[in-house]
N, C-alpha and C. Protein backbone atom coordinates (compact mmCIF):
# COMPACT_ATOMS: atom_id res chain seq x y z
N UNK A 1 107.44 55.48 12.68
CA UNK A 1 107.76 54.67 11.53
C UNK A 1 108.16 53.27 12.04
N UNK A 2 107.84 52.77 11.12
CA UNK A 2 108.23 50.81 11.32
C UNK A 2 109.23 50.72 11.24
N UNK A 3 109.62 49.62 11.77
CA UNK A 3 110.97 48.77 11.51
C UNK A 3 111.09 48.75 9.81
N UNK A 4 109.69 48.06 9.20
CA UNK A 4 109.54 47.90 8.07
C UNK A 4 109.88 49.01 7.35
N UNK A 5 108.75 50.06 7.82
CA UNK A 5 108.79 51.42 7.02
C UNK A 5 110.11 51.67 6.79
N UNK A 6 110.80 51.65 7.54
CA UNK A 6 112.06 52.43 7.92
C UNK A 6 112.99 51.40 6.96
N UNK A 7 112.73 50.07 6.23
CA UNK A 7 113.98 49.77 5.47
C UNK A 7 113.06 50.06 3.94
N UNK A 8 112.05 50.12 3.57
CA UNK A 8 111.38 50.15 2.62
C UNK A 8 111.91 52.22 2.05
N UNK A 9 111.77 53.11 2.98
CA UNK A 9 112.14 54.38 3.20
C UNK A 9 113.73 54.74 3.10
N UNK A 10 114.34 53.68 3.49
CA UNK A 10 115.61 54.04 3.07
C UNK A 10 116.18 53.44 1.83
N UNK A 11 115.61 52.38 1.45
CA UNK A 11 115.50 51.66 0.32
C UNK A 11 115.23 52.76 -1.29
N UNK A 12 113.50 53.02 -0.73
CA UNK A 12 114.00 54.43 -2.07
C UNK A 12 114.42 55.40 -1.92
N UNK A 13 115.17 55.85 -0.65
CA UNK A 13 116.45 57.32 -0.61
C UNK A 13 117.32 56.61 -1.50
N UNK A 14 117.92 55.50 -1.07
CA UNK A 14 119.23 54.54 -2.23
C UNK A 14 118.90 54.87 -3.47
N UNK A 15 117.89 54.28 -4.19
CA UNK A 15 117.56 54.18 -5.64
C UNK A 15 117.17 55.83 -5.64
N UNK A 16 116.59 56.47 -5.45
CA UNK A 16 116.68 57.64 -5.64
C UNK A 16 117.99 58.81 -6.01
N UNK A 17 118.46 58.82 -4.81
CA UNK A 17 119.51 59.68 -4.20
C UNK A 17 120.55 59.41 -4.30
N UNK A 18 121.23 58.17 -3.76
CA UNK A 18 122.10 56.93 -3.62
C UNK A 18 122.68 56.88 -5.14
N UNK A 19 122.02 56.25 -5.81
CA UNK A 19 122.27 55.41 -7.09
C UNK A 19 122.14 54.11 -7.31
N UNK A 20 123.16 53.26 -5.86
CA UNK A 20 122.34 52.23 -5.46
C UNK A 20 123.74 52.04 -4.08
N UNK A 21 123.58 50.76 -3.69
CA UNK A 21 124.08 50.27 -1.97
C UNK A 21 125.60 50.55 -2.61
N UNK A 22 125.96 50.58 -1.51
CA UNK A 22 127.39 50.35 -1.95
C UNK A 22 127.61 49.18 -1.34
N UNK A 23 128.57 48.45 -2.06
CA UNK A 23 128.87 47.20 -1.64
C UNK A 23 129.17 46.51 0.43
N UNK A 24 128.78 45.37 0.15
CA UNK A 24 128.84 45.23 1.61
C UNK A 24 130.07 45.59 2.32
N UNK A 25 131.47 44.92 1.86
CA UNK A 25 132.28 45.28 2.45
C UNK A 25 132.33 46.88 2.66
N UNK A 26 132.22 47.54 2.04
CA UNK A 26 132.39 48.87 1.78
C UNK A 26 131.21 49.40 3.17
N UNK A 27 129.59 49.00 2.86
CA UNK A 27 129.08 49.65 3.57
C UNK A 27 129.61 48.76 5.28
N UNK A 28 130.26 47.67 5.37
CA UNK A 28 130.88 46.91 6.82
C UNK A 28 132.12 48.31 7.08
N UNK A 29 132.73 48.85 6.60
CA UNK A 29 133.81 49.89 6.72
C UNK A 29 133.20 51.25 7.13
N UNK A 30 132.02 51.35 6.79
CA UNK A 30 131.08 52.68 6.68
C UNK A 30 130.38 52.51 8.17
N UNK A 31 130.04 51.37 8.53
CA UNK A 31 129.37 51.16 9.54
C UNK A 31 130.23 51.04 10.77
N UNK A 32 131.58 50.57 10.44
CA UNK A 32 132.50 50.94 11.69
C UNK A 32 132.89 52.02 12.23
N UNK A 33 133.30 53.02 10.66
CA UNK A 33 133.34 54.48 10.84
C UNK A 33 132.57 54.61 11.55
N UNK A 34 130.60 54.73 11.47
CA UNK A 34 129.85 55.40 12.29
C UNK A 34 129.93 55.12 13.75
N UNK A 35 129.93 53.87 13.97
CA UNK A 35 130.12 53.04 15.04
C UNK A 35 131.36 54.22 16.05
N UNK A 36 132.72 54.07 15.40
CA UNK A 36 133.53 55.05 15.95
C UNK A 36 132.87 56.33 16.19
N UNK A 37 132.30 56.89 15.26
CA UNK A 37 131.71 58.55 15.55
C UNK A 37 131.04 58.60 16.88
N UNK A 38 130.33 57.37 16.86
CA UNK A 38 128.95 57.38 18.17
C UNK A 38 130.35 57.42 19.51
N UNK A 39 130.59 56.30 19.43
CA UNK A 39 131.91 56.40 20.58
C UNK A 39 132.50 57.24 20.85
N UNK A 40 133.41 58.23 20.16
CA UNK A 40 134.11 59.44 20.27
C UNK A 40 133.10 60.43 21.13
N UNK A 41 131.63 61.02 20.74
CA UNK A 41 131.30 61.57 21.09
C UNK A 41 130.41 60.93 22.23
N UNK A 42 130.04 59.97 22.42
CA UNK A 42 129.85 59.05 23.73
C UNK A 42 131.54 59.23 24.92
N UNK A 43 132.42 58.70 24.38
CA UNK A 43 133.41 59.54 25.50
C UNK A 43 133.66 60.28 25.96
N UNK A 44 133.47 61.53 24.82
CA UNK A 44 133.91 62.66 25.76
C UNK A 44 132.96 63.44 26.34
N UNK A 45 131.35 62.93 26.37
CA UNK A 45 129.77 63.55 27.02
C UNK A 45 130.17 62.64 28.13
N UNK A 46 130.31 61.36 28.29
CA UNK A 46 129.67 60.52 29.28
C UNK A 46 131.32 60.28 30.10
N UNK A 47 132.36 60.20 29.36
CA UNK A 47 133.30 59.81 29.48
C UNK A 47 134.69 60.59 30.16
N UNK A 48 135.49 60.68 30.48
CA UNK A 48 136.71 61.21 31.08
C UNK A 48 137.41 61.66 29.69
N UNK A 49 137.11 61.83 28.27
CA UNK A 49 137.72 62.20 27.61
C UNK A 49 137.22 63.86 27.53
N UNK A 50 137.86 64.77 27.26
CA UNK A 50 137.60 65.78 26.91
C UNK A 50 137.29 66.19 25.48
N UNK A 51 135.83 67.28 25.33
CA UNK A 51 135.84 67.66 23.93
C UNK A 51 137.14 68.33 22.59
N UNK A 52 137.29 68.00 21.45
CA UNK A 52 137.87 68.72 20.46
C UNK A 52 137.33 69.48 19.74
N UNK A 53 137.90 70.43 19.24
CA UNK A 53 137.22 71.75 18.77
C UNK A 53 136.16 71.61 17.58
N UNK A 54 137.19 70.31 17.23
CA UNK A 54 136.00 69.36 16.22
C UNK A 54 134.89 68.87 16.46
N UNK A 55 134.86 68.96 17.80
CA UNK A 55 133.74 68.29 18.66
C UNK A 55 133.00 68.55 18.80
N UNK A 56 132.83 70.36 18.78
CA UNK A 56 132.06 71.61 19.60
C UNK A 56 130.65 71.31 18.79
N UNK A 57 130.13 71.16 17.74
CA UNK A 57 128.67 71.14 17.02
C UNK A 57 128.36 69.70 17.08
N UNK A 58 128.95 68.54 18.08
CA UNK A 58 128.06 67.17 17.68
C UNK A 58 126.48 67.56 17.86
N UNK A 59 126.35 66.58 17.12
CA UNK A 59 124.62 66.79 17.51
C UNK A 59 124.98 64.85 17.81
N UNK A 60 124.18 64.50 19.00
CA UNK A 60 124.52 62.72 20.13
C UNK A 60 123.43 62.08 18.60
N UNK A 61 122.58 62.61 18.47
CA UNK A 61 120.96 61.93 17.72
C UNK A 61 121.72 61.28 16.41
N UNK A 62 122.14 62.43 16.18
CA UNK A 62 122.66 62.33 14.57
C UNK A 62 123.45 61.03 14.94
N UNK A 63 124.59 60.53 15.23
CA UNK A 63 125.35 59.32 15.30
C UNK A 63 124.40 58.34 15.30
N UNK A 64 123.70 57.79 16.49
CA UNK A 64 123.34 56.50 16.04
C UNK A 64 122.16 56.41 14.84
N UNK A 65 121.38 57.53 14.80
CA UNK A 65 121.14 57.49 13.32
C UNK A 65 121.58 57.31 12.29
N UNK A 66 122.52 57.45 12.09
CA UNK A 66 124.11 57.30 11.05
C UNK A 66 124.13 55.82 11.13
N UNK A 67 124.46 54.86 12.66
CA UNK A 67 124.68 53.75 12.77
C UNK A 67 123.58 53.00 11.88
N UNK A 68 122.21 53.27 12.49
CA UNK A 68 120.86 52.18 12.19
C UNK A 68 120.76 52.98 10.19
N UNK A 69 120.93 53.73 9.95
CA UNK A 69 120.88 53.98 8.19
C UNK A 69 121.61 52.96 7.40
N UNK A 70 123.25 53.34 8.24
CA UNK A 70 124.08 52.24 7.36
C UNK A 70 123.22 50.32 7.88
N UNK A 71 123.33 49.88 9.15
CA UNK A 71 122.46 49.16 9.40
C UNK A 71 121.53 48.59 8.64
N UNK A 72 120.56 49.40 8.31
CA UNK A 72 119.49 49.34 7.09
C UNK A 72 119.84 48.64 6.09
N UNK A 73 120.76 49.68 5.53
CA UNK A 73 121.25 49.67 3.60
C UNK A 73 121.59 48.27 4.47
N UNK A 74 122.66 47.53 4.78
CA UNK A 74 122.87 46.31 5.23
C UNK A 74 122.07 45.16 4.90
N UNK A 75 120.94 45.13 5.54
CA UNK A 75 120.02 44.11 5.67
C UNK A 75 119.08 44.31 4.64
N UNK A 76 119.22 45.49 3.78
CA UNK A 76 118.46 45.94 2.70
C UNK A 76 119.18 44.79 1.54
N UNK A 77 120.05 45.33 1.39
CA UNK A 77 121.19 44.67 0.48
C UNK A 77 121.28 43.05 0.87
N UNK A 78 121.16 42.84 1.83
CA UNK A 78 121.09 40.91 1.50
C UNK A 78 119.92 40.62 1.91
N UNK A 79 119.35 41.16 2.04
CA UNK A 79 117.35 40.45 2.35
C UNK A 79 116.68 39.93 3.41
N UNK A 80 117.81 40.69 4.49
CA UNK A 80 117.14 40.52 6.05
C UNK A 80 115.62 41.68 6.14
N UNK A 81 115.22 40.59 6.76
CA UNK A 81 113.92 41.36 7.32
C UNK A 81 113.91 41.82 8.91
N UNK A 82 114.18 43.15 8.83
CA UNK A 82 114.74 43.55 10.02
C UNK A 82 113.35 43.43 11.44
N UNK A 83 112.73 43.29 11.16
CA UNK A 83 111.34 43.23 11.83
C UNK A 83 111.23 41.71 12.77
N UNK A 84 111.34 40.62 11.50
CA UNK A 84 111.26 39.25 11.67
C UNK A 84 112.70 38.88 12.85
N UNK A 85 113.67 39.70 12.28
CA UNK A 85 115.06 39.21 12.86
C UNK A 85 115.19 39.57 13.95
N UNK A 86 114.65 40.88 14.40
CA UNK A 86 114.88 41.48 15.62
C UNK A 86 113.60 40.54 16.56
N UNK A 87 112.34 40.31 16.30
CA UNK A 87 111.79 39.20 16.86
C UNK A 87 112.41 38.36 17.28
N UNK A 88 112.24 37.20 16.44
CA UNK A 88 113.39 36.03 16.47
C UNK A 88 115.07 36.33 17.42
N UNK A 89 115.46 37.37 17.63
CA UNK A 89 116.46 38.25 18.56
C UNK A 89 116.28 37.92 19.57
N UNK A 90 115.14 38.95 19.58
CA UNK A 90 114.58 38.85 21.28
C UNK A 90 114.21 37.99 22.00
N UNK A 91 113.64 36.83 21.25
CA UNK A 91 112.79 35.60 21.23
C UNK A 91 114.04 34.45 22.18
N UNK A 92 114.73 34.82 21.38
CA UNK A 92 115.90 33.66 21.93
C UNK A 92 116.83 34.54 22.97
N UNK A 93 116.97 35.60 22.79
CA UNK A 93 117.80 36.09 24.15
C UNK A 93 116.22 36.01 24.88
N UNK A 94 114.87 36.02 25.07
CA UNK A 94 114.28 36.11 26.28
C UNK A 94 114.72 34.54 26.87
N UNK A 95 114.55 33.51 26.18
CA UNK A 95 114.61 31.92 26.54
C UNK A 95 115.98 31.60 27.08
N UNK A 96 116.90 32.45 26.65
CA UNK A 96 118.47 32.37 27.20
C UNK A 96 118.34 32.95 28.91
N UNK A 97 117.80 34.21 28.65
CA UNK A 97 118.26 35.19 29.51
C UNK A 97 117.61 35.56 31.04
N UNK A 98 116.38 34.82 30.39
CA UNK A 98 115.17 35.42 31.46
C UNK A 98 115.42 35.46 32.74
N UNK A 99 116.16 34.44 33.23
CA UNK A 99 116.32 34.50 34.62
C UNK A 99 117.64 34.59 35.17
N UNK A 100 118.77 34.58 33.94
CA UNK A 100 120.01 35.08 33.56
C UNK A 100 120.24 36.37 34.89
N UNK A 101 119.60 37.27 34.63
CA UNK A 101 119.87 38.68 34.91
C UNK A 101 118.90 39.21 35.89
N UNK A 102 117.81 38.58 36.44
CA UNK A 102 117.01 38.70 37.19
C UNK A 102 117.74 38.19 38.48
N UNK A 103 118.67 37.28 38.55
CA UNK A 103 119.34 36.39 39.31
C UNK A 103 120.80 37.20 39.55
N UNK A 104 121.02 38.42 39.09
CA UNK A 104 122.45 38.36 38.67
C UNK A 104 122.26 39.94 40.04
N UNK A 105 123.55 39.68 41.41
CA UNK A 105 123.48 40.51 42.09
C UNK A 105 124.52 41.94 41.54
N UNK A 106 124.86 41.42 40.85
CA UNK A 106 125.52 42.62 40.33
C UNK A 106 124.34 44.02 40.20
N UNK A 107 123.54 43.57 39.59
CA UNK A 107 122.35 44.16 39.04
C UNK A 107 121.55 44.89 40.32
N UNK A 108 121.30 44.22 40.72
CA UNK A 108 120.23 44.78 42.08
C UNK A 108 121.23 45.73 43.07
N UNK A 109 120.03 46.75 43.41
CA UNK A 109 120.19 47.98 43.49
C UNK A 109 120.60 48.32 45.14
């Protein structure tokens, strides 16, 4: 699925399912929540934190899926074109960066 597909697809789950977006601030609060979920269970897989019993059924996929949905509704709701933007993204971190990190000994192995 597209970048596109993928806001056009979540677009009619909303009007469908949804009812409609929930407001930005609201979905900015929703998206931190997820944001936290991914982390929690990013710490204690990758991390020195240990699992909670609450912990025992994460499924890793499900979180940042959670993240890029709310994401979506986001740029759905004010009329980013997630396709164009993430271009235009890359476009200017390549012209920033290119030799940024190619240069950077931290990096090399």
């Amino acid at each position: 699925m597209t970048i596109k597909e993928a806001q056009e697809k979540i677009d009619r789950w909303i009007n469908k399912y949804g009812v409609r977006y929930f407001g930005e601030l609201t979905n900015m609060a929703i998206l931190t929540e997820e944001v936290g979920e991914l982390a929690r269970i990013i710490s204690r897989k990758y991390g020195e934190q240990s699992f909670k019993e609450s912990d025992k059924d994460y499924n890793l996929a499900d979180e940042p899926a959670d993240v890029l949905f709310v994401l979506i509704c986001m740029a759905n709701q004010t009329g980013v074109d997630l396709t164009d933007a993430l271009e235009k993204n890359l476009e200017k971190k390549t012209n920033r960066d290119k030799k940024r990190h190619l240069s950077n000994k931290k990096l090399k192995k």
